[in-house]
N, C-alpha and C. Protein backbone atom coordinates (compact mmCIF):
# COMPACT_ATOMS: atom_id res chain seq x y z
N UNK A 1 87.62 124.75 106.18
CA UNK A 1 87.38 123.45 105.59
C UNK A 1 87.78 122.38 106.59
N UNK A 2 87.11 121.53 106.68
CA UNK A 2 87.54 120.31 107.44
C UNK A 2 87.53 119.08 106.62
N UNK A 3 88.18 117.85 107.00
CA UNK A 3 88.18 116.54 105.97
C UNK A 3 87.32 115.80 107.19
N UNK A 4 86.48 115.15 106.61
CA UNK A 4 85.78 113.89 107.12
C UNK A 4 86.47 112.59 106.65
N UNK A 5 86.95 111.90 107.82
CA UNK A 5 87.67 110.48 107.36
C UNK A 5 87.20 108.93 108.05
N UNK A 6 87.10 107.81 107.26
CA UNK A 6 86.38 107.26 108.19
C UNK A 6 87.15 105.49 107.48
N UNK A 7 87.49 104.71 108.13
CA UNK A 7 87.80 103.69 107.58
C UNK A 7 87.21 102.37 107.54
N UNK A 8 86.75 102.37 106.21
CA UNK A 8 85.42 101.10 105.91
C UNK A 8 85.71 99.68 105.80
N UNK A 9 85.51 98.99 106.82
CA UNK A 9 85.55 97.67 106.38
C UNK A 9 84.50 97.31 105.80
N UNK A 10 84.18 96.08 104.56
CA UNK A 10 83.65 96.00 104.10
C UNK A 10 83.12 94.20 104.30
N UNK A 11 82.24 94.11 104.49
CA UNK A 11 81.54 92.53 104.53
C UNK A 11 82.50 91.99 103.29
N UNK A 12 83.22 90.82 103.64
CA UNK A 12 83.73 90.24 102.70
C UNK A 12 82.98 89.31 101.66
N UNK A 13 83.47 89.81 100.22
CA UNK A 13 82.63 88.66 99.27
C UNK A 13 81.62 90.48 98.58
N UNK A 14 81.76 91.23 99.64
CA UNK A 14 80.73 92.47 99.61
C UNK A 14 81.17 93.74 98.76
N UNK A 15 82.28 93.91 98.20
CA UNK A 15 83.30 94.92 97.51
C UNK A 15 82.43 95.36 96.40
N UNK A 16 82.54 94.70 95.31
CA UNK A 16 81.48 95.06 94.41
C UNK A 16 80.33 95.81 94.14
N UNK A 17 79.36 95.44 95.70
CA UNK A 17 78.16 95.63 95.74
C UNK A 17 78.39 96.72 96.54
N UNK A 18 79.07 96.67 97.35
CA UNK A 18 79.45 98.31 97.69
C UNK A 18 79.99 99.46 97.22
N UNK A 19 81.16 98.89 96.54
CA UNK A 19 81.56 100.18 94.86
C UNK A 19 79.96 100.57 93.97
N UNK A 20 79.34 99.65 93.67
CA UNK A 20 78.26 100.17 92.78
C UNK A 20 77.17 100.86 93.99
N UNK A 21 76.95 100.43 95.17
CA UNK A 21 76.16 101.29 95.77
C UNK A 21 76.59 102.63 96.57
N UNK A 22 77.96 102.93 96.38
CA UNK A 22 79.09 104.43 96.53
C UNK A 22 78.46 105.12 95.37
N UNK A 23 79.00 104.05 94.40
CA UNK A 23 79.18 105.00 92.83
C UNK A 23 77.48 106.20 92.83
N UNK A 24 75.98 104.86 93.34
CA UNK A 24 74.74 105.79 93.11
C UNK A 24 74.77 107.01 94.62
N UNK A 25 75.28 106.64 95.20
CA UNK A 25 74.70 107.19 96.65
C UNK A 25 75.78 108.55 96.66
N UNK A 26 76.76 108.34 96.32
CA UNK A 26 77.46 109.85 95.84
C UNK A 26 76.90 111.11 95.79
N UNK A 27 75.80 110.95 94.62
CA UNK A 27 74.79 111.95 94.09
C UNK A 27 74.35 112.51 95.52
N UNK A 28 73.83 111.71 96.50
CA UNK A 28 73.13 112.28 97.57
C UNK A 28 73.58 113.05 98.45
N UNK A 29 75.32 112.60 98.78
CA UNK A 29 75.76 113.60 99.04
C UNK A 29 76.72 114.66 99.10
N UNK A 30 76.93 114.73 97.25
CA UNK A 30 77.49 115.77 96.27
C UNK A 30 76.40 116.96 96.11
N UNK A 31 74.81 116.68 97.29
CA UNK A 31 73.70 117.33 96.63
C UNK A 31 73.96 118.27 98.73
N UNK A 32 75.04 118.34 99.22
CA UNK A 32 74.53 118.66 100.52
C UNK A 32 75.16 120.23 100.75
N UNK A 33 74.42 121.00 101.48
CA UNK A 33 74.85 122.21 101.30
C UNK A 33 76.45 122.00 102.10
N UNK A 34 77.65 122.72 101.92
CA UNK A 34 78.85 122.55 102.72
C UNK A 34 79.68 121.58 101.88
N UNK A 35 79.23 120.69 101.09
CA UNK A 35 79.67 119.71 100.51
C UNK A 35 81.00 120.04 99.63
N UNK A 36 81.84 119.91 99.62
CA UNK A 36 83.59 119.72 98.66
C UNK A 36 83.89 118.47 97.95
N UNK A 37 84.40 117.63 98.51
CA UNK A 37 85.06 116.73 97.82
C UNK A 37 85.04 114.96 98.71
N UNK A 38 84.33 114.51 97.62
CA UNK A 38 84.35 112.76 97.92
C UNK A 38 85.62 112.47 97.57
N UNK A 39 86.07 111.33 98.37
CA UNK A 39 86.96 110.20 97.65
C UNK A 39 87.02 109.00 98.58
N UNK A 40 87.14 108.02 97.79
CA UNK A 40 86.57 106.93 98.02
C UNK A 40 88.57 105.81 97.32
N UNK A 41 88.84 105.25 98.73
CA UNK A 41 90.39 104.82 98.15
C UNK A 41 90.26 103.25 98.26
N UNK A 42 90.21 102.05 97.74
CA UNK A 42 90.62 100.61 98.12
C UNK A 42 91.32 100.26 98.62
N UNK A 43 91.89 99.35 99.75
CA UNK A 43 92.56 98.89 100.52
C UNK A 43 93.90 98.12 99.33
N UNK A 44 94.98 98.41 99.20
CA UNK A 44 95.70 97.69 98.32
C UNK A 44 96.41 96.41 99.31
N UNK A 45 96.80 96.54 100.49
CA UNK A 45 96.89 95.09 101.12
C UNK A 45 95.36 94.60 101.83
N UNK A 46 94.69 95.55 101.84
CA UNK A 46 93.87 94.46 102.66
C UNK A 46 92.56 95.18 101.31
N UNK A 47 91.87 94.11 100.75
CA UNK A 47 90.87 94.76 99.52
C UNK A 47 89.77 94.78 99.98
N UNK A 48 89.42 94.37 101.24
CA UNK A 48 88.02 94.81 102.06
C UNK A 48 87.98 96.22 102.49
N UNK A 49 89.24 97.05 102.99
CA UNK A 49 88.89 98.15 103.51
C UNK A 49 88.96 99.05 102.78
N UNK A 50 88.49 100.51 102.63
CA UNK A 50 88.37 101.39 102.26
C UNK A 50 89.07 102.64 102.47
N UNK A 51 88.96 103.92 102.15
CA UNK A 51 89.22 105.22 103.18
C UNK A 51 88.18 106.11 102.25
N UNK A 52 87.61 106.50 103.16
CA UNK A 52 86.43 107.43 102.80
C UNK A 52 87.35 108.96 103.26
N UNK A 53 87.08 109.83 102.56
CA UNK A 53 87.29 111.09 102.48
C UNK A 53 86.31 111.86 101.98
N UNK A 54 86.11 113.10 103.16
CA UNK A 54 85.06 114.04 102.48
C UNK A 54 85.49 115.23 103.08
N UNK A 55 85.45 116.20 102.02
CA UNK A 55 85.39 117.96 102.10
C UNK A 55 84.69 118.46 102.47
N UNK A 56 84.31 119.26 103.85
CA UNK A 56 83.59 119.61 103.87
C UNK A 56 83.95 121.63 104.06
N UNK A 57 82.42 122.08 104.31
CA UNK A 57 83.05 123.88 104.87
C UNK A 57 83.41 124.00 105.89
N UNK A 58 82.43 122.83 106.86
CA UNK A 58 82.38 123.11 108.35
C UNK A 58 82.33 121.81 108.70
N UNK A 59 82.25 121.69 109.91
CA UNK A 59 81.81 120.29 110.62
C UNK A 59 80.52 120.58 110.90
N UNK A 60 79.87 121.52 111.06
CA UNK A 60 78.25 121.43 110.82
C UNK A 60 77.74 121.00 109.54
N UNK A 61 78.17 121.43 108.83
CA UNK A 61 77.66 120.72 107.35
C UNK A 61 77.56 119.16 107.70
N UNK A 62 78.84 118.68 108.13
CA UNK A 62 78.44 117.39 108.65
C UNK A 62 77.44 116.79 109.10
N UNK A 63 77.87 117.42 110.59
CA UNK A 63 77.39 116.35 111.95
C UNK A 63 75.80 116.90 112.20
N UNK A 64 75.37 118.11 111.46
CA UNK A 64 74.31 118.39 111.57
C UNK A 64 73.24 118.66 110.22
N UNK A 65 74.17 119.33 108.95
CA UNK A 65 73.49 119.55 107.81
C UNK A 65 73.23 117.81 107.36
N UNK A 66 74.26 117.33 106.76
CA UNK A 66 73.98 115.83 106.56
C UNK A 66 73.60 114.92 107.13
N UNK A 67 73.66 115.14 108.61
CA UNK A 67 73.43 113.70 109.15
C UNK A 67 71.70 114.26 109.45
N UNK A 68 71.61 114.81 109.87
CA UNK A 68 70.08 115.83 110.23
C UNK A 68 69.31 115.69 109.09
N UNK A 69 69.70 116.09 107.55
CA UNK A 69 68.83 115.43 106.86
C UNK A 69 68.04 114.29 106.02
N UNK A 70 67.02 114.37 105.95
CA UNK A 70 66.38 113.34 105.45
C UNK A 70 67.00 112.22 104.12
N UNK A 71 67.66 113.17 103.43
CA UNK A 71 68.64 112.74 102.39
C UNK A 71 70.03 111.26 103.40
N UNK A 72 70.31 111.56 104.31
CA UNK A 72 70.82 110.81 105.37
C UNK A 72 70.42 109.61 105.35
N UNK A 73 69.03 109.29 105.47
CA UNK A 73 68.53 108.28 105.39
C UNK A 73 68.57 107.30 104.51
N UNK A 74 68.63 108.03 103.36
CA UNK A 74 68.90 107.35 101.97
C UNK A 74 70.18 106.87 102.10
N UNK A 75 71.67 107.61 102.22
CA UNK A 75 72.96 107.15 102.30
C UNK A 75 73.11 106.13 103.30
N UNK A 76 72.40 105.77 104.66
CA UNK A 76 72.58 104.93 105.20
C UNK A 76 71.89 103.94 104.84
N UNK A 77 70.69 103.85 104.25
CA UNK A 77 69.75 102.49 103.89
C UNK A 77 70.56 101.89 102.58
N UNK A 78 71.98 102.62 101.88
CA UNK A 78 71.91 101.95 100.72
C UNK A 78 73.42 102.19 100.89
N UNK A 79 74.06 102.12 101.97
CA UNK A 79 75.12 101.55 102.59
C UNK A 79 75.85 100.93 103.44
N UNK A 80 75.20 101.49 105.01
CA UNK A 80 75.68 100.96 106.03
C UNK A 80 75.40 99.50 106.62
N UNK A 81 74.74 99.11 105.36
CA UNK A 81 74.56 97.36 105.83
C UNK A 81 76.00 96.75 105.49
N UNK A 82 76.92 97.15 104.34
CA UNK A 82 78.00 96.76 104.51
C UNK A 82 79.08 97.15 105.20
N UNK A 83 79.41 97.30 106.08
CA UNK A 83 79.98 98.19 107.28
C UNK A 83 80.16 96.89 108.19
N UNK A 84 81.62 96.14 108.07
CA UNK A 84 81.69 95.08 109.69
C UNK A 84 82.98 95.25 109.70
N UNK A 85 83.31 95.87 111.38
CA UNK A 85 82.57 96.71 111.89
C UNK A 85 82.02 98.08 111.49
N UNK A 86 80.73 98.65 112.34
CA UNK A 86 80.80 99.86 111.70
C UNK A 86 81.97 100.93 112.41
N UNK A 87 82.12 102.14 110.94
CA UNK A 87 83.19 102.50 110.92
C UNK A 87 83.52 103.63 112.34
N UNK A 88 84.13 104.08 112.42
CA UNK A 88 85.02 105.22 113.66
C UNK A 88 84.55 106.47 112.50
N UNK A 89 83.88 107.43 112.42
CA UNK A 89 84.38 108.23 111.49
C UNK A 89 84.57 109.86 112.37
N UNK A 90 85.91 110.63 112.24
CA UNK A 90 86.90 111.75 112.67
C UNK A 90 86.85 112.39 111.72
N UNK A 91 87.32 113.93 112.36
CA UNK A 91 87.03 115.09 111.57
C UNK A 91 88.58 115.51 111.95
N UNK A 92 89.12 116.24 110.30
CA UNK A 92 90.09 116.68 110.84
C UNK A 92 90.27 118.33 109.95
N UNK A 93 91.15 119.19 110.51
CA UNK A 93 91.46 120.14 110.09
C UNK A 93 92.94 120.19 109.80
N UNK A 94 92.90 120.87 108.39
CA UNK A 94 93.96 121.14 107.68
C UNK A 94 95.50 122.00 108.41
N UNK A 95 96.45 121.73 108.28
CA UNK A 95 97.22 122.52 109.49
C UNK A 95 98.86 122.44 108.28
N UNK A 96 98.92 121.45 107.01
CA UNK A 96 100.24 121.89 105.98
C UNK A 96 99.25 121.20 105.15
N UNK A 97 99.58 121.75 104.29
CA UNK A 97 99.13 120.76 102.40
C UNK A 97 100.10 121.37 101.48
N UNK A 98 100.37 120.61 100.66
CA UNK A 98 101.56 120.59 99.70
C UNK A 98 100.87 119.65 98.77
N UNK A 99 100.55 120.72 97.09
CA UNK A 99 100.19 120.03 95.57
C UNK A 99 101.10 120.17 95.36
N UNK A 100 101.89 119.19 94.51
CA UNK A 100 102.55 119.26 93.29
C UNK A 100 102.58 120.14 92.33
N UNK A 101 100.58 120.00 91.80
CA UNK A 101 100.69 120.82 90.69
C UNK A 101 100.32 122.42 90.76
N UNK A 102 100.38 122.90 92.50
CA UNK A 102 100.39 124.25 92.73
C UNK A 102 102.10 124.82 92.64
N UNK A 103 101.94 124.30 94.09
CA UNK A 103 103.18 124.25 95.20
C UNK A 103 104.77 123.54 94.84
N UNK A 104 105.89 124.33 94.87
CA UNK A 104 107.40 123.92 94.18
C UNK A 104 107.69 123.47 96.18
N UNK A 105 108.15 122.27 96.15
CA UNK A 105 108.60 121.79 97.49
C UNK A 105 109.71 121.99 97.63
């Protein structure tokens, strides 16, 4: 598993219109083969930025299943206009994790 992380600034005045165009564009790629887990966090000091998080199996699922397909197109036409700047987005691999509601620390 790898995490996809990427930190969104958001056109200011633009928050809104970008939560409701996350909330539809999700679907597109909750629909990708490799696909795990979205999350999507608000900036609590700064309310323009974001943190995007995504689960994936591989980093091919990524950098080649998602971005390679046509479905791609859709997630960028009905997001990346709010993006200033656009984002840095890094791949990382898991190396400690600690749940609560597994794991006694």
């Amino acid at each position: 598993m790898i995490v996809e992380q990427g930190i969104l600034r958001i056109v200011p005045g633009e928050e809104a219109a970008f939560e409701l165009a996350m909330e539809s564009a999700k679907t597109i790629i909750a629909a990708m083969p490799g696909f795990r887990r979205l999350q999507v966090s608000r900036g609590i000091e700064a309310s323009e930025t974001y943190l995007l998080l995504v689960e994936w199996d591989t980093l091919e699922d990524h950098t080649q299943g998602f971005r390679g397909s046509v479905d791609y197109e859709r997630w960028r036409s009905a997001l990346h206009h709010f993006y200033d700047p656009f984002p840095v987005i890094e791949h990382f691999a898991p190396v400690i994790e600690i749940d609560r509601t597994i794991d006694k620390v």
